[in-house]
N, C-alpha and C. Protein backbone atom coordinates (compact mmCIF):
# COMPACT_ATOMS: atom_id res chain seq x y z
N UNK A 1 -9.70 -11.74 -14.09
CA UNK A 1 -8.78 -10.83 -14.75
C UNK A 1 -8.18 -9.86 -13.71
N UNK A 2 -6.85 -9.43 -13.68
CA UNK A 2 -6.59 -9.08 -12.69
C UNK A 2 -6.80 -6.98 -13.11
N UNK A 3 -6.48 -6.82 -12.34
CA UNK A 3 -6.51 -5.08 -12.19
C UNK A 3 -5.43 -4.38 -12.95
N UNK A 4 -6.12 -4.03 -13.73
CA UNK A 4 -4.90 -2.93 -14.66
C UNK A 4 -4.05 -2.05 -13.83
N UNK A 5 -4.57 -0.72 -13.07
CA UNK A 5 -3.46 -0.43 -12.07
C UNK A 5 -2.90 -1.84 -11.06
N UNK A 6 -3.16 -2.69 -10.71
CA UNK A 6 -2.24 -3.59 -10.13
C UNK A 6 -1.22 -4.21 -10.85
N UNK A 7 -1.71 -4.90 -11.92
CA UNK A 7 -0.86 -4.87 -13.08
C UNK A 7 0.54 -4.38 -13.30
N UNK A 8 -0.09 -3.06 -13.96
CA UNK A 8 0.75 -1.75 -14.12
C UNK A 8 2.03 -1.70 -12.70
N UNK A 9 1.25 -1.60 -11.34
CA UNK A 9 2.60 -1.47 -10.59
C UNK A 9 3.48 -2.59 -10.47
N UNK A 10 2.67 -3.63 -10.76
CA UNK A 10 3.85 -5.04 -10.50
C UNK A 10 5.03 -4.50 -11.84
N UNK A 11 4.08 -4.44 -13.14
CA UNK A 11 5.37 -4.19 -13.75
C UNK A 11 5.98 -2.95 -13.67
N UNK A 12 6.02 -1.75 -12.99
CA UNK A 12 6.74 -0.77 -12.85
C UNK A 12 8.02 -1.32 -11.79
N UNK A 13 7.51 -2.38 -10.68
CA UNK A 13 8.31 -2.43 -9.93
C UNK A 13 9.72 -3.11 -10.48
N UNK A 14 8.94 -4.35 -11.61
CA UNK A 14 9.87 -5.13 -12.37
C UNK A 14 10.91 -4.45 -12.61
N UNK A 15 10.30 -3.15 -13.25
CA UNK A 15 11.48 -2.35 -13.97
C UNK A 15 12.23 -1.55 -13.18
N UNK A 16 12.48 -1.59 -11.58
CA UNK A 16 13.29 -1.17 -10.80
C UNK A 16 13.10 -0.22 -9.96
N UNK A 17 11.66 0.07 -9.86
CA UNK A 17 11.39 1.42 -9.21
C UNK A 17 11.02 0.25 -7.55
N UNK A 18 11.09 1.03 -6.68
CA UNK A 18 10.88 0.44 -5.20
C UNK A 18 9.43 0.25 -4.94
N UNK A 19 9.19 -0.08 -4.28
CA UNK A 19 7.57 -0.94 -4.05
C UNK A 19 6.80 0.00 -4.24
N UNK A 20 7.00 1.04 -3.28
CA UNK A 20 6.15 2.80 -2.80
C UNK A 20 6.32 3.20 -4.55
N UNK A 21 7.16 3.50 -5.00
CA UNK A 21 7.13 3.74 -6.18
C UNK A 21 6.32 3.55 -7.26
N UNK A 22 6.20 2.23 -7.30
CA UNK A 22 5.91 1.30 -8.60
C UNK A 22 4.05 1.56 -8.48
N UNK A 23 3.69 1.52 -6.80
CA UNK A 23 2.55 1.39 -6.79
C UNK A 23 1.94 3.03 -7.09
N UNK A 24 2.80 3.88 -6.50
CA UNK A 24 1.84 5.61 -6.85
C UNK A 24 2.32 5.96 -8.32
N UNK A 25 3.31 5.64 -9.05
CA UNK A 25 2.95 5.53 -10.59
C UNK A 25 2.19 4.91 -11.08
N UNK A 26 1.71 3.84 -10.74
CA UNK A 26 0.41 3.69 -11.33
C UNK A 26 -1.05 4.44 -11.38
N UNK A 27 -1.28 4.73 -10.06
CA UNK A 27 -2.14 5.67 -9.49
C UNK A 27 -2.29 7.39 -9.40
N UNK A 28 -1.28 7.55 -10.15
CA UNK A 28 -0.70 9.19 -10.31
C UNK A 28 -1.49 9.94 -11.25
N UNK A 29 -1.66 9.37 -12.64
CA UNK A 29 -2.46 9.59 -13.17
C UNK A 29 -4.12 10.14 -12.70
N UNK A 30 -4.80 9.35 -11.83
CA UNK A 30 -5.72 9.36 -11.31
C UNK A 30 -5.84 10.73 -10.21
N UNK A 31 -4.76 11.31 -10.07
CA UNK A 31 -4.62 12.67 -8.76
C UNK A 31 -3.82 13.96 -9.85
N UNK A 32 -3.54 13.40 -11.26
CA UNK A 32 -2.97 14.47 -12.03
C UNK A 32 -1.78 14.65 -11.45
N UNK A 33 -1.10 13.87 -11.07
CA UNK A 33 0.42 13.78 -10.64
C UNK A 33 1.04 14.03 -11.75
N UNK A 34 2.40 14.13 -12.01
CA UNK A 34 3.42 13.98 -13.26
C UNK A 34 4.10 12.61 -13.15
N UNK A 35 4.82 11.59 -13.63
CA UNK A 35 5.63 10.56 -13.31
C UNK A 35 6.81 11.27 -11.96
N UNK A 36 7.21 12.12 -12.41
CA UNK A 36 8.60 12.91 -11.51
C UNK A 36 8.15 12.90 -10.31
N UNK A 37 6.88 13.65 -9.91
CA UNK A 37 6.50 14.21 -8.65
C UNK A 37 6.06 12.79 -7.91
N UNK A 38 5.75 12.05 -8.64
CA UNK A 38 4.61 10.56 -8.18
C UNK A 38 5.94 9.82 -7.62
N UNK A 39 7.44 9.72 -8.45
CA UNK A 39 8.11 9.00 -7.72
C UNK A 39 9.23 9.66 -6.72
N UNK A 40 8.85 10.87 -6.56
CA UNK A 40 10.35 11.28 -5.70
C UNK A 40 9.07 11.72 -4.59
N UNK A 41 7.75 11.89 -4.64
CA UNK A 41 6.98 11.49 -3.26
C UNK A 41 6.98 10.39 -2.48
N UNK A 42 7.07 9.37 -3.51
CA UNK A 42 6.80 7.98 -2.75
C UNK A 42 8.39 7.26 -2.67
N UNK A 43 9.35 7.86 -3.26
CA UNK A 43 10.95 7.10 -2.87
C UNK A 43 11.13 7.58 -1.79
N UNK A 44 11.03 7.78 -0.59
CA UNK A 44 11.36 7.31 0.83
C UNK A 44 10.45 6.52 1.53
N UNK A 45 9.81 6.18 0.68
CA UNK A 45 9.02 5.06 1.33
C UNK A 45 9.09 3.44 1.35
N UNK A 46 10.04 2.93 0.24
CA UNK A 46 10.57 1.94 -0.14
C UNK A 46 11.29 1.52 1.15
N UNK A 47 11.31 0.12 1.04
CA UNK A 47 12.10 -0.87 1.78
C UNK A 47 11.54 -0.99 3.22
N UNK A 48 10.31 -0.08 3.37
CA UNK A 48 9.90 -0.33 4.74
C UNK A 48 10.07 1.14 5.51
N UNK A 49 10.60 2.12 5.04
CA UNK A 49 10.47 3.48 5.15
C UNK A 49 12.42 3.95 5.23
N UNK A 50 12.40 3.88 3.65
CA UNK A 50 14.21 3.91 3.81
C UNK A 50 14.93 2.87 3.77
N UNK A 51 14.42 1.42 3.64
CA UNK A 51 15.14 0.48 4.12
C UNK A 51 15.12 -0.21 5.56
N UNK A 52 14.30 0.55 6.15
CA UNK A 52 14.25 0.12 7.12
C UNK A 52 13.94 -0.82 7.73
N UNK A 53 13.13 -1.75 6.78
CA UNK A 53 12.26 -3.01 6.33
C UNK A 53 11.24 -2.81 8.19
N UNK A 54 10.70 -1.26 8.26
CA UNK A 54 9.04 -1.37 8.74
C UNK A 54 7.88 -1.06 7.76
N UNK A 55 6.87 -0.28 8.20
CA UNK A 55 5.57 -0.76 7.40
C UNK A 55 6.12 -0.67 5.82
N UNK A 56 5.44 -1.50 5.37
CA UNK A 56 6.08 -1.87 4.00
C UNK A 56 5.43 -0.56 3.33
N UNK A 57 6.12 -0.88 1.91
CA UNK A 57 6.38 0.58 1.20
C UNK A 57 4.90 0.96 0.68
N UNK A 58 3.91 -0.74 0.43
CA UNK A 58 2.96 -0.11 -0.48
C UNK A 58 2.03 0.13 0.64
N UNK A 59 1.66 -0.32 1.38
CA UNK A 59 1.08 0.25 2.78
C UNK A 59 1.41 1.50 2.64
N UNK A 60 2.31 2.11 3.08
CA UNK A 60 2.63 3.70 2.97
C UNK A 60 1.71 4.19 2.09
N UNK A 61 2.30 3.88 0.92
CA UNK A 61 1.82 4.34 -1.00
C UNK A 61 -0.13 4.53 -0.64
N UNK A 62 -0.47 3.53 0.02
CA UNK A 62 -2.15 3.76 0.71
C UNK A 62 -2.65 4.74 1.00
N UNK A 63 -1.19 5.25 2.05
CA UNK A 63 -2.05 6.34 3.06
C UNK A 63 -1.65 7.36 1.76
N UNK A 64 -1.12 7.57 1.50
CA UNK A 64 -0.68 8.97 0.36
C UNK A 64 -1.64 9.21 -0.64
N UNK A 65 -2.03 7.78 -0.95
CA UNK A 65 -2.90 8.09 -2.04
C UNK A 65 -4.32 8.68 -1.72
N UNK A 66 -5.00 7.84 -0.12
CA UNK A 66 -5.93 8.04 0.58
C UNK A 66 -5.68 9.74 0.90
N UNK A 67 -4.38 10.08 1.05
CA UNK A 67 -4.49 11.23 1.60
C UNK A 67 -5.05 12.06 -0.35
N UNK A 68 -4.61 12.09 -1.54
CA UNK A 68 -5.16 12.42 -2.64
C UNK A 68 -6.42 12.90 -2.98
N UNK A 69 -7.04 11.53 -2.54
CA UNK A 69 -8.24 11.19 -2.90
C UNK A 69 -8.92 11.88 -1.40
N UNK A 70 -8.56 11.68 -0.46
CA UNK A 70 -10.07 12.02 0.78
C UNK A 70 -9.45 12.99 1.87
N UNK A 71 -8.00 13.23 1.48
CA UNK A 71 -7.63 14.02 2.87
C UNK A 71 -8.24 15.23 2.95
N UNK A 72 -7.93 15.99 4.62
CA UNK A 72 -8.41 17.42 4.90
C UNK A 72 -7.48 18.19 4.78
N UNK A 73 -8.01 19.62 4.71
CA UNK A 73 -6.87 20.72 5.14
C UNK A 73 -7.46 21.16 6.11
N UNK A 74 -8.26 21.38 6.84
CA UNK A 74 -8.40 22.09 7.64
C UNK A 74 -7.94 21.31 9.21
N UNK A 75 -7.26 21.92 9.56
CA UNK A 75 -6.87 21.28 11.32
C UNK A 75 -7.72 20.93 11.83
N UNK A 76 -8.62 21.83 12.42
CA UNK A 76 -9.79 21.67 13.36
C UNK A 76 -10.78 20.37 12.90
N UNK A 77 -10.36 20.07 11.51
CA UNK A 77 -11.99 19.27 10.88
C UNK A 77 -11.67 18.36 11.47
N UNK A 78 -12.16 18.25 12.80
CA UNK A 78 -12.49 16.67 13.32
C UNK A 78 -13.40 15.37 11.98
N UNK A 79 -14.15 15.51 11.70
CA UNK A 79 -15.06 14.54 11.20
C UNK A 79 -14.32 13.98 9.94
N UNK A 80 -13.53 15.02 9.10
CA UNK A 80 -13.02 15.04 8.00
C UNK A 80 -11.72 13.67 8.22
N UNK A 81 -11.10 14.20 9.25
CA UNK A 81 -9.68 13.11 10.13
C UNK A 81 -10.35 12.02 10.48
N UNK A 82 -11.38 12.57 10.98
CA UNK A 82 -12.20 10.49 11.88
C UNK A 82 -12.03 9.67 10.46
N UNK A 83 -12.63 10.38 9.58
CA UNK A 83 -12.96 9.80 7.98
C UNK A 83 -12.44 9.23 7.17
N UNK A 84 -10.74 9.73 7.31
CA UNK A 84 -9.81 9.51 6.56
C UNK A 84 -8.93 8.28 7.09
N UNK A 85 -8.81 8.55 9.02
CA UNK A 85 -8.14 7.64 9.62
C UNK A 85 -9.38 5.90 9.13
N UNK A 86 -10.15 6.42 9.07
CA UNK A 86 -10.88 5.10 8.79
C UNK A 86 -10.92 4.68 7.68
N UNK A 87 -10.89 5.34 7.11
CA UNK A 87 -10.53 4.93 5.42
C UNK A 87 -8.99 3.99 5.76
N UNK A 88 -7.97 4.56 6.10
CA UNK A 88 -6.73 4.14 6.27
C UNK A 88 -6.64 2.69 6.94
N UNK A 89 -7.03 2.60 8.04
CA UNK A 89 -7.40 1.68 8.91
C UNK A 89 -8.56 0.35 8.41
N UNK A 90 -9.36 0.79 7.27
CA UNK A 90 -9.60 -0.67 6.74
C UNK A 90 -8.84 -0.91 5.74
N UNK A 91 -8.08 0.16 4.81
CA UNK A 91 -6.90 -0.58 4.16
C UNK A 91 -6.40 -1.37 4.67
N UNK A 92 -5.70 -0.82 5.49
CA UNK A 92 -4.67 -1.69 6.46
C UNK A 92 -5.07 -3.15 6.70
N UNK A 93 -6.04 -2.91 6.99
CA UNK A 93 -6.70 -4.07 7.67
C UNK A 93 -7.07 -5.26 6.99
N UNK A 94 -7.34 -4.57 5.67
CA UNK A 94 -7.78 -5.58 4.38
C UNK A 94 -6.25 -6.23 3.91
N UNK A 95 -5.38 -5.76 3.77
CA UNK A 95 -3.62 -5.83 4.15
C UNK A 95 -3.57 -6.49 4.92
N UNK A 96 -3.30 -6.94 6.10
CA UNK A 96 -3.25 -7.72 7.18
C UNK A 96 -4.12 -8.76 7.44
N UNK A 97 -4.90 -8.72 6.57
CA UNK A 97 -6.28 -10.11 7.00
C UNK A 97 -5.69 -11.24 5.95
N UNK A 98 -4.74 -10.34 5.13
CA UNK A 98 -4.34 -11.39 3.85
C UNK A 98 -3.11 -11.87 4.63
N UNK A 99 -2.05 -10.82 5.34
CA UNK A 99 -0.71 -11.19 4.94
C UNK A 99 -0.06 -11.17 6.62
N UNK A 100 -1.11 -10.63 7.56
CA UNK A 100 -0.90 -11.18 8.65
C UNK A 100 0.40 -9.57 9.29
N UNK A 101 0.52 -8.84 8.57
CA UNK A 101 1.26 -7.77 8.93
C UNK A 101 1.10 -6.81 7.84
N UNK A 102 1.70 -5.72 8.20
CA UNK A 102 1.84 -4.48 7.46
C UNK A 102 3.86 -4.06 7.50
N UNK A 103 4.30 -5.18 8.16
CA UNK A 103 5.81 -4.57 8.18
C UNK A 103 6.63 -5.41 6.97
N UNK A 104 7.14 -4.87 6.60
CA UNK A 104 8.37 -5.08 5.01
C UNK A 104 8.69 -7.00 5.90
N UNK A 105 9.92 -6.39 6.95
CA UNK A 105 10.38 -7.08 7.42
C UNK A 105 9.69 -9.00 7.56
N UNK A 106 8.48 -8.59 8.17
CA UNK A 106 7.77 -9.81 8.44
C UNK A 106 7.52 -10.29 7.16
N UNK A 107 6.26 -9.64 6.30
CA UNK A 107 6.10 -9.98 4.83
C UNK A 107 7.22 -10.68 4.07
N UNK A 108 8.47 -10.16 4.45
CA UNK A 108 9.29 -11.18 2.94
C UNK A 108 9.97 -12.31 3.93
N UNK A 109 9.66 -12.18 5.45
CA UNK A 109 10.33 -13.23 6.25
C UNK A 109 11.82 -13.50 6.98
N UNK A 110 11.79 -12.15 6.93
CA UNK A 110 13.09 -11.84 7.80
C UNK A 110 13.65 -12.13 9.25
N UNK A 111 11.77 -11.19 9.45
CA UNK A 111 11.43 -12.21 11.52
C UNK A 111 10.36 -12.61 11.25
N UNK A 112 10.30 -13.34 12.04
CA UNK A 112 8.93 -14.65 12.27
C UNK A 112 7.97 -13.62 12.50
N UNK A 113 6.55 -13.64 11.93
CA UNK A 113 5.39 -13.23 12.69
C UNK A 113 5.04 -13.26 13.63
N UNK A 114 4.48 -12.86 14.58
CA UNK A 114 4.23 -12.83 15.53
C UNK A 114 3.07 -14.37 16.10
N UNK A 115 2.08 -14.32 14.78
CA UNK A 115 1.46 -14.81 14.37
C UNK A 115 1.51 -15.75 13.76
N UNK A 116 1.94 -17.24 12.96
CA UNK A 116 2.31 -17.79 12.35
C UNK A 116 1.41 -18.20 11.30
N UNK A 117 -0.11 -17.92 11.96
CA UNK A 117 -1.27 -18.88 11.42
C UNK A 117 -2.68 -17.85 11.73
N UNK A 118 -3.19 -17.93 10.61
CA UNK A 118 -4.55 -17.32 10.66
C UNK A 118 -5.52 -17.68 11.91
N UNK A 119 -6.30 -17.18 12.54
CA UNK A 119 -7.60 -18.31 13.50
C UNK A 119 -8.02 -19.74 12.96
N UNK A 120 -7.93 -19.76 11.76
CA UNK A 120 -8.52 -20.85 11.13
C UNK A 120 -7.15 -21.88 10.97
N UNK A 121 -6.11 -21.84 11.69
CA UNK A 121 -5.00 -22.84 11.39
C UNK A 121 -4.37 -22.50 10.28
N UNK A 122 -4.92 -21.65 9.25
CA UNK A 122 -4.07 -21.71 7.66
C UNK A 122 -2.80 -20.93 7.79
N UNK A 123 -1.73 -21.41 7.15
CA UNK A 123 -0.41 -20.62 7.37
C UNK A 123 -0.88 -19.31 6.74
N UNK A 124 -0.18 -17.96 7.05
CA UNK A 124 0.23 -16.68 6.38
C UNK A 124 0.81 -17.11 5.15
N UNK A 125 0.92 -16.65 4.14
CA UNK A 125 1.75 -16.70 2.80
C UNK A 125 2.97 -15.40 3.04
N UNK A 126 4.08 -15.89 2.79
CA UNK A 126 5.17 -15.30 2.79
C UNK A 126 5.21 -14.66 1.40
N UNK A 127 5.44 -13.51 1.42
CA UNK A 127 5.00 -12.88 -0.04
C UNK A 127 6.00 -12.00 -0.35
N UNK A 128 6.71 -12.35 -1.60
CA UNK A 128 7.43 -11.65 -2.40
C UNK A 128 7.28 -10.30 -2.87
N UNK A 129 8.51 -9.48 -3.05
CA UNK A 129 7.38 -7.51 -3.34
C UNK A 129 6.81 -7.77 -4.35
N UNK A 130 7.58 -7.73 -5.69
CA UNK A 130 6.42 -7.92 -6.76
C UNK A 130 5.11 -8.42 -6.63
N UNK A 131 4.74 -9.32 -5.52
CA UNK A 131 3.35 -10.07 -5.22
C UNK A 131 2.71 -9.08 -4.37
N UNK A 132 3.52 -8.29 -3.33
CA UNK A 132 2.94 -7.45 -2.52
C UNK A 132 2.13 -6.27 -3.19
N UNK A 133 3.10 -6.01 -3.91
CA UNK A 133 2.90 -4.43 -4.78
C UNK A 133 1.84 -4.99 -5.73
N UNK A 134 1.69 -6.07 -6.39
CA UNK A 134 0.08 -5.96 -7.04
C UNK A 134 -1.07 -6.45 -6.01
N UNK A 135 -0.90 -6.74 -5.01
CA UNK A 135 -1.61 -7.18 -3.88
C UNK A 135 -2.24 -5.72 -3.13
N UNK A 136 -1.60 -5.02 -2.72
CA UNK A 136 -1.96 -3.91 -2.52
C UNK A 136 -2.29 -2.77 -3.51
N UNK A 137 -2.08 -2.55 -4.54
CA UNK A 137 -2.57 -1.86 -5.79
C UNK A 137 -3.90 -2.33 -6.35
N UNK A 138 -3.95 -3.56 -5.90
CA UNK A 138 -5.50 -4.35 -6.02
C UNK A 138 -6.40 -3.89 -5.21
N UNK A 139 -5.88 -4.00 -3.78
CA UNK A 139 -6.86 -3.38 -2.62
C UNK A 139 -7.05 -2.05 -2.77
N UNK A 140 -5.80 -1.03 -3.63
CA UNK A 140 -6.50 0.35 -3.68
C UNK A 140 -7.67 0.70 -4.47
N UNK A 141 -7.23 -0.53 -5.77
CA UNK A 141 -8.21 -0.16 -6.78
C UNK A 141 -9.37 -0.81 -6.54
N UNK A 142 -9.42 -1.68 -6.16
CA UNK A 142 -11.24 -1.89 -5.31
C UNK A 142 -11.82 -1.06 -4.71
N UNK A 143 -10.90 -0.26 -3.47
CA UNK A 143 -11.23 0.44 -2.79
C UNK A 143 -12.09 1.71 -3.63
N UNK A 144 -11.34 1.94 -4.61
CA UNK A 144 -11.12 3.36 -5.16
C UNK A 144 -12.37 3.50 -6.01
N UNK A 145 -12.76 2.24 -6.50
CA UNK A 145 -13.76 1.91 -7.49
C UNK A 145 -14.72 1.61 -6.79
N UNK A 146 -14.52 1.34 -5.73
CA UNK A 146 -15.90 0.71 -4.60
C UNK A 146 -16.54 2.21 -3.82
N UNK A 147 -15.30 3.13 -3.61
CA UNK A 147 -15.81 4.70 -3.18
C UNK A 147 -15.66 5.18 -3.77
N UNK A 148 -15.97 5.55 -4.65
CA UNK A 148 -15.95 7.19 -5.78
C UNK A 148 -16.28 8.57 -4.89
């Protein structure tokens, strides 16, 4: 059965909101966001940051949310930053073990990967946003449910 917030953002995206979008309305709720604030935070993050088709939008939507849920305020807190960058960094990573990048561009196949093929010979899957955006809304909500 798949993930209700993943779910939820595939179909928010359906309905026209941009990748970054679709995925922190789902998750907004969960930080006491409003719908308003959840999508005019995460609309410059679409298309790869603006259109830019680099790190893709729901990648972004990760760190924002990570920042919600575990970020610091304090400057100095070293341990607090080690904590968070690592939190970030196995997202990512759990992102990239699937899809072989974190950039818009590569993901829908614009430029070739760098990479073509996993270690194991298996091609990358070229992945559509709607597939991305519940793909990564999946990995938050494991995440999210796996660290309380």
């Amino acid at each position: 059965m798949t993930n209700p917030k993943a779910r939820k953002a595939r179909e928010n995206y359906l309905q026209g909101y941009n990748c970054a979008q679709a995925m922190m309305l789902a998750f907004a709720p969960d930080f006491g966001l409003g719908d308003e604030e959840a999508l005019k935070v995460a609309s410059p993050f679409g298309g790869g940051m603006g259109g830019q088709r680099e790190v893709c939008g729901t990648v972004s939507c990760m760190c924002i949310i990570c920042g919600h849920k575990y970020g610091y305020t304090r400057p100095k807190d070293a341990e607090a930053k080690a904590k968070l960058f690592a939190r970030v960094q196995e997202l990512t990573n759990k992102f990239k073990k699937e899809t072989g990048t974190i950039l818009c561009r590569q993901l829908l196949g614009i430029e070739p990967l760098p990479c073509q093929t996993r270690e194991d010979g298996t091609p990358y899957k070229k992945m559509q946003c709607a597939d991305i955006v519940h793909f990564a809304a999946k990995i938050m909500e494991d995440y999210l449910t796996e660290n309380k």
